[in-house]
N, C-alpha and C. Protein backbone atom coordinates (compact mmCIF):
# COMPACT_ATOMS: atom_id res chain seq x y z
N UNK A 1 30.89 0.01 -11.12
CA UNK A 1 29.95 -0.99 -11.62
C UNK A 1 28.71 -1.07 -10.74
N UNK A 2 28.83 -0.77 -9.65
CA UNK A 2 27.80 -1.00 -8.24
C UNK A 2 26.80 0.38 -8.87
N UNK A 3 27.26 1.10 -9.33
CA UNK A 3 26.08 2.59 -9.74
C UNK A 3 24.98 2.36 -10.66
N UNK A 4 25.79 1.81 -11.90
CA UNK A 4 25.02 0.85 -12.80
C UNK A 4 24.13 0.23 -12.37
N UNK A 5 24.33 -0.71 -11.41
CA UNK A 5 23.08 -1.50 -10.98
C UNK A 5 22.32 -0.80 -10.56
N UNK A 6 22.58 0.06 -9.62
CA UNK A 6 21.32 0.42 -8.58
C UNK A 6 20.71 1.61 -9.70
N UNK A 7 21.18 2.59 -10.64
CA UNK A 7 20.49 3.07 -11.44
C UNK A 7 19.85 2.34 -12.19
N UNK A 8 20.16 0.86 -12.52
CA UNK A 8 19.24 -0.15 -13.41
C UNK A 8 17.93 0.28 -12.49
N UNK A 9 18.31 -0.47 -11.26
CA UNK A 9 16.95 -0.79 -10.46
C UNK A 9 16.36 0.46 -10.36
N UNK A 10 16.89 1.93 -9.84
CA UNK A 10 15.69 2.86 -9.84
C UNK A 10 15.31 3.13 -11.20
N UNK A 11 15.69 2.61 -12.59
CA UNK A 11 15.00 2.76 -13.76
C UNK A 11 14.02 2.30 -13.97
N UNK A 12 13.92 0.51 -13.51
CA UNK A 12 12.95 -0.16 -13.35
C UNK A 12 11.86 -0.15 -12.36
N UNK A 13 12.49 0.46 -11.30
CA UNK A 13 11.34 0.63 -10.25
C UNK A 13 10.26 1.81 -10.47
N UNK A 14 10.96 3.14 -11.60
CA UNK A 14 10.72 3.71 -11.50
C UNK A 14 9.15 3.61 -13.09
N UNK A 15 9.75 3.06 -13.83
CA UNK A 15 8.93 2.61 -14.86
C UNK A 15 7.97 1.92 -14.59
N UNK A 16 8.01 1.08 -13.23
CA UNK A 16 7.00 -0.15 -12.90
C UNK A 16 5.72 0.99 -12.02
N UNK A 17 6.59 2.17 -11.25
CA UNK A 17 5.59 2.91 -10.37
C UNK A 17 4.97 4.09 -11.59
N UNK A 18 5.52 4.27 -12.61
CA UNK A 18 4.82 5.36 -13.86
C UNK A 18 3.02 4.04 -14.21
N UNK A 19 3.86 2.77 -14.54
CA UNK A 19 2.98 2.02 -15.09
C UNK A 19 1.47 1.73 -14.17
N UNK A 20 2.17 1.45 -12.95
CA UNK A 20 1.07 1.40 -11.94
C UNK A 20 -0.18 2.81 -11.60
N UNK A 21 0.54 3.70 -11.76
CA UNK A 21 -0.07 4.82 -11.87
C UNK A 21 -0.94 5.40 -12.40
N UNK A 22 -0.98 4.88 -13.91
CA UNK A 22 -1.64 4.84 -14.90
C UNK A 22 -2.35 3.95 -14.81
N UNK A 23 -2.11 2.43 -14.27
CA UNK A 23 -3.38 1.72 -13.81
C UNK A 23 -4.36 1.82 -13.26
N UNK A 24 -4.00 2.95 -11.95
CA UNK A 24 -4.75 3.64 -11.36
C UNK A 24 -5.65 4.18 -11.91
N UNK A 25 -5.31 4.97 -12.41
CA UNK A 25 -6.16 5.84 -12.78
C UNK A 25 -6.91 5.56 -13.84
N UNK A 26 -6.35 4.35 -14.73
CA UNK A 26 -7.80 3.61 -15.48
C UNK A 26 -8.84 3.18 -14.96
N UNK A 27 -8.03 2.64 -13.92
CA UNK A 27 -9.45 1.77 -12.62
C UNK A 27 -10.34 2.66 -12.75
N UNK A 28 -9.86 3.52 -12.30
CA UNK A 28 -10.77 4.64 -11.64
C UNK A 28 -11.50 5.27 -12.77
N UNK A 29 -11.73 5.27 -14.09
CA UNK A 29 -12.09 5.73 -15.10
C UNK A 29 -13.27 4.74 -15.18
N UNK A 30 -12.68 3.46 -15.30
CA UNK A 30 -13.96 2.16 -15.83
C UNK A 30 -14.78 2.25 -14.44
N UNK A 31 -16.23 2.07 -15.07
CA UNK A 31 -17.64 1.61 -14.28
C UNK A 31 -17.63 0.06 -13.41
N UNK A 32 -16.28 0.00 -13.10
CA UNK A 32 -17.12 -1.20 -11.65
C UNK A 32 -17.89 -0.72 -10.55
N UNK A 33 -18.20 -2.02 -10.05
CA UNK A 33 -18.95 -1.56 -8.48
C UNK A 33 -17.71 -0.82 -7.58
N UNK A 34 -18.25 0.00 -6.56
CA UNK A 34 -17.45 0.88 -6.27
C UNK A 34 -16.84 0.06 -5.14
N UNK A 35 -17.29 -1.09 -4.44
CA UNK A 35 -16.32 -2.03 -3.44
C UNK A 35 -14.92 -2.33 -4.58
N UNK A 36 -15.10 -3.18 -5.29
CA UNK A 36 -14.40 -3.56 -6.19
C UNK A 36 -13.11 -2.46 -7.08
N UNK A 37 -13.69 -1.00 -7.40
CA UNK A 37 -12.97 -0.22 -7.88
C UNK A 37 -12.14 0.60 -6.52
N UNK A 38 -12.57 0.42 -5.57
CA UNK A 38 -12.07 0.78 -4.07
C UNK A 38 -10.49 -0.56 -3.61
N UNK A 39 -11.07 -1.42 -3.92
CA UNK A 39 -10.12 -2.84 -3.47
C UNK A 39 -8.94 -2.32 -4.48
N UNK A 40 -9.14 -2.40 -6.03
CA UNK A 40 -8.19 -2.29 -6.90
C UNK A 40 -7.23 -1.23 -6.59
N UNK A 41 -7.88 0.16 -6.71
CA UNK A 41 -7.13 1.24 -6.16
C UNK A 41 -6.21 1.01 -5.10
N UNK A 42 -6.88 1.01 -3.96
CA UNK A 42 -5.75 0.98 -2.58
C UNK A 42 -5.22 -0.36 -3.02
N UNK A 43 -5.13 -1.10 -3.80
CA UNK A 43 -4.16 -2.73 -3.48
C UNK A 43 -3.03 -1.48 -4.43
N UNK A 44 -3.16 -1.16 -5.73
CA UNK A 44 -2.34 -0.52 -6.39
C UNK A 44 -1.41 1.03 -5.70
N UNK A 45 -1.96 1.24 -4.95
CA UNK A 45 -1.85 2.30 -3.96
C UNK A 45 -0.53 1.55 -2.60
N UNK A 46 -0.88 0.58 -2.67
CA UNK A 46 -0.34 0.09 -1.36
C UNK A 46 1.04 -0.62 -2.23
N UNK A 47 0.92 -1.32 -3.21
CA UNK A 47 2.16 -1.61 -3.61
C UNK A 47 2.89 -0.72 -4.47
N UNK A 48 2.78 1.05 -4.52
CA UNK A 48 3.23 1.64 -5.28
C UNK A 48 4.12 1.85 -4.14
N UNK A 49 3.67 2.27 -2.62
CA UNK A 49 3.89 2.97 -1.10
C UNK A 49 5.10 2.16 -1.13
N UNK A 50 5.24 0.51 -1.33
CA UNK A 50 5.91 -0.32 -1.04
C UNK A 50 7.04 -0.44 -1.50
N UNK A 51 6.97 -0.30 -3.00
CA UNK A 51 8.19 -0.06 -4.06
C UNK A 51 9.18 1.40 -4.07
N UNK A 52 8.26 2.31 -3.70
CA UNK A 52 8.85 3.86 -3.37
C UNK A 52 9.78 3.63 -1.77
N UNK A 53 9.41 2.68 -0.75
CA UNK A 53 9.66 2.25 0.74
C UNK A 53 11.32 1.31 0.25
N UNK A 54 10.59 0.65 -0.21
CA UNK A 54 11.98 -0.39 -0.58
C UNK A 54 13.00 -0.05 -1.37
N UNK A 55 12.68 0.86 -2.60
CA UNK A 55 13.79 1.52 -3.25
C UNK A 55 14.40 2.83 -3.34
N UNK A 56 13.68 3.90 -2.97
CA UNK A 56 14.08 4.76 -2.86
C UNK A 56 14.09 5.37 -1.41
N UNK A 57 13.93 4.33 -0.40
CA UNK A 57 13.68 5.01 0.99
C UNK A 57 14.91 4.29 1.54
N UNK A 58 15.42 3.05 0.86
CA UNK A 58 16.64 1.99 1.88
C UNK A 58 16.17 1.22 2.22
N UNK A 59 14.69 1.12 2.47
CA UNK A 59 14.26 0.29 3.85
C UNK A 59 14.95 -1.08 3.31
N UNK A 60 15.07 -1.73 2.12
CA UNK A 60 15.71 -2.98 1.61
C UNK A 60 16.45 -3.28 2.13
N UNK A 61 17.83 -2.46 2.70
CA UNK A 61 18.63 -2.27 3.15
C UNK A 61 19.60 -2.50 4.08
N UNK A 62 18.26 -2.10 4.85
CA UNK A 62 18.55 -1.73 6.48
C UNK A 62 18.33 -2.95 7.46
N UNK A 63 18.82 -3.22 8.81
CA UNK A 63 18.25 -3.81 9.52
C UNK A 63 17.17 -4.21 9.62
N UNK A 64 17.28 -5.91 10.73
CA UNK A 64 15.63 -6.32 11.02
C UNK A 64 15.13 -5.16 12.05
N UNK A 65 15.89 -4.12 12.89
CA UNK A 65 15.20 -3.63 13.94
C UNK A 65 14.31 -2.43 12.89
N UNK A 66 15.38 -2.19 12.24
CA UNK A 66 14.64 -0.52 11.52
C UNK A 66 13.80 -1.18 11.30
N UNK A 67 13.27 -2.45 10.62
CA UNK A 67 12.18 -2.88 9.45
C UNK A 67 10.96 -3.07 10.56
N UNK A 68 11.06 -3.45 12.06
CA UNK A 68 10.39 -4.10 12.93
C UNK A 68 9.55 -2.65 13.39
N UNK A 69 10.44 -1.25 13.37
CA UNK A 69 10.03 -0.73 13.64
C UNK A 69 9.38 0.18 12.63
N UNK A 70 9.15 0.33 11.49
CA UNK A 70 9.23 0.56 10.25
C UNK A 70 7.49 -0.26 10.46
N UNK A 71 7.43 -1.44 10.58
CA UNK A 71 6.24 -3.24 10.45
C UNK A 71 4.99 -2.08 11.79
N UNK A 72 5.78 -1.85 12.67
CA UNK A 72 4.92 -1.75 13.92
C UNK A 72 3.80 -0.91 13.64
N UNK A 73 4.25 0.44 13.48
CA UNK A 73 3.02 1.28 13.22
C UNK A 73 1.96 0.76 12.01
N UNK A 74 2.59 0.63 10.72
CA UNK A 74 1.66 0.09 10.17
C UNK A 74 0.73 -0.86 10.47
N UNK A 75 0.67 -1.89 11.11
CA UNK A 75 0.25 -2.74 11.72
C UNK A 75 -0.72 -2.07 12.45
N UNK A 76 -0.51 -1.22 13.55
CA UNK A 76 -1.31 -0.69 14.32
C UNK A 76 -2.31 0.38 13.28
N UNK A 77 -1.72 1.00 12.55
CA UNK A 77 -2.57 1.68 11.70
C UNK A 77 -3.39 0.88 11.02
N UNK A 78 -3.35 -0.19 10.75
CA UNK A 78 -4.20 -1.59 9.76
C UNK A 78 -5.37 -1.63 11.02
N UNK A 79 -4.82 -2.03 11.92
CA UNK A 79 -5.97 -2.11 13.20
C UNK A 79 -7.09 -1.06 13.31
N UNK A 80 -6.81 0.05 13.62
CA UNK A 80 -7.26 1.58 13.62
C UNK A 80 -8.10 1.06 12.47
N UNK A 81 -7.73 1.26 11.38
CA UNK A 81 -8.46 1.52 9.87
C UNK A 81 -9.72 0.35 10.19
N UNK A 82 -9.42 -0.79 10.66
CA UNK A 82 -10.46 -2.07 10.21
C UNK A 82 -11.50 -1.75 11.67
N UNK A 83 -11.12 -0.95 12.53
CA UNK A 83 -11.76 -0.87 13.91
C UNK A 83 -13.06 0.17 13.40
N UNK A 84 -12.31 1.32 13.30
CA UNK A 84 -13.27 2.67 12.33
C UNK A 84 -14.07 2.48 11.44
N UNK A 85 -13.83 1.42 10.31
CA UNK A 85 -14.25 1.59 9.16
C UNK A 85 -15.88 1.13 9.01
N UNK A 86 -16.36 1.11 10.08
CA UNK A 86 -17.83 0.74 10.33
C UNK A 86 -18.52 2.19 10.54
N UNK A 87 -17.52 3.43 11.19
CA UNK A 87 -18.46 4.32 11.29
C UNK A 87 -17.90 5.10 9.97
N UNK A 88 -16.90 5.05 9.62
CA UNK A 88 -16.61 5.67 8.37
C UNK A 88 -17.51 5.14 7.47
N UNK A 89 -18.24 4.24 6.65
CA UNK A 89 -18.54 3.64 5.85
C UNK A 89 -20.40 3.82 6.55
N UNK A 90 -20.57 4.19 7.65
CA UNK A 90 -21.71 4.25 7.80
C UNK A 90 -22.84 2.77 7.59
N UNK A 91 -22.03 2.10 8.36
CA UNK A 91 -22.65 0.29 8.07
C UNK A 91 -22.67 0.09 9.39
N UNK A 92 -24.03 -0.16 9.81
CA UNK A 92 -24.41 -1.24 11.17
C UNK A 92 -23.57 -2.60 11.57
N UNK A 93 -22.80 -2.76 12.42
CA UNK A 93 -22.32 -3.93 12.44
C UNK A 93 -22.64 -5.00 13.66
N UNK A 94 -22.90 -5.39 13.85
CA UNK A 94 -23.35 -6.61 14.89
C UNK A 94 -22.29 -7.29 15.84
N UNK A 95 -21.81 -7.04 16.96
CA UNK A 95 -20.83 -7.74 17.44
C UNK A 95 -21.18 -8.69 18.24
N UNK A 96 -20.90 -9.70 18.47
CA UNK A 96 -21.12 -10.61 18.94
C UNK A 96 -21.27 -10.48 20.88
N UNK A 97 -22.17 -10.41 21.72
CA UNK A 97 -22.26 -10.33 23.24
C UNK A 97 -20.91 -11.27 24.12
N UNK A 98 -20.49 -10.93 24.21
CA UNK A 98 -19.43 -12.16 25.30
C UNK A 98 -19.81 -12.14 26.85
N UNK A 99 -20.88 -11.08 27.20
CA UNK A 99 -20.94 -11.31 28.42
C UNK A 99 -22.65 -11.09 28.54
C-alpha cells in the first residue's frame, strides 16, 4: 500500500514539474519587461529545483542535519549571487561610506 502512495506523489509531482515547465517557457515567449520576465522565470526555476529536491532527491525525508547542510551552501550561494550581481548586470551601485 506504501508504493501506491509514493507513486501517487511522484505522479503528481511529476505533472506539477511538466506544468511548470511549460509555464516557463510561455513566460519567456510573452513581451514583458525583461526585470519582470527574469523574476518569473527563476521564481519558476527555483520551485521546480525544489520539488525535484524534495521528491525525488529524499531531502523530505531525511534529517534536520542533512537539511542544515543541504540550507548552508545555498544560502551562501544567495550571498555570492546578490554580492556580484552589480558587476554582472553592469549597474553602478553606491555604497554607503562607514568610515
Amino acid at each position: 500500500m506504501e508504493s501506491k502512495t509514493v507513486s501517487m506523489k511522484h505522479g503528481m509531482v511529476f505533472t506539477l514539474l511538466v506544468i511548470l515547465a511549460l509555464f516557463s517557457v510561455e513566460k519567456a515567449l510573452l513581451h514583458l519587461p525583461a526585470l519582470w520576465n527574469n523574476l518569473v522565470i527563476f521564481g519558476v526555476a527555483f520551485v521546480l529545483a525544489g520539488l525535484v529536491v524534495a521528491q525525488y532527491m529524499g531531502l523530505r525525508m531525511e534529517g534536520p542535519v542533512v537539511i542544515i547542510i543541504f540550507v548552508f551552501p545555498l544560502v551562501l550561494f544567495a550571498i555570492m549571487v546578490i554580492l556580484l550581481m552589480p558587476d554582472v548586470a553592469h549597474v553602478k551601485v553606491y555604497f554607503p561610506r562607514v568610515f
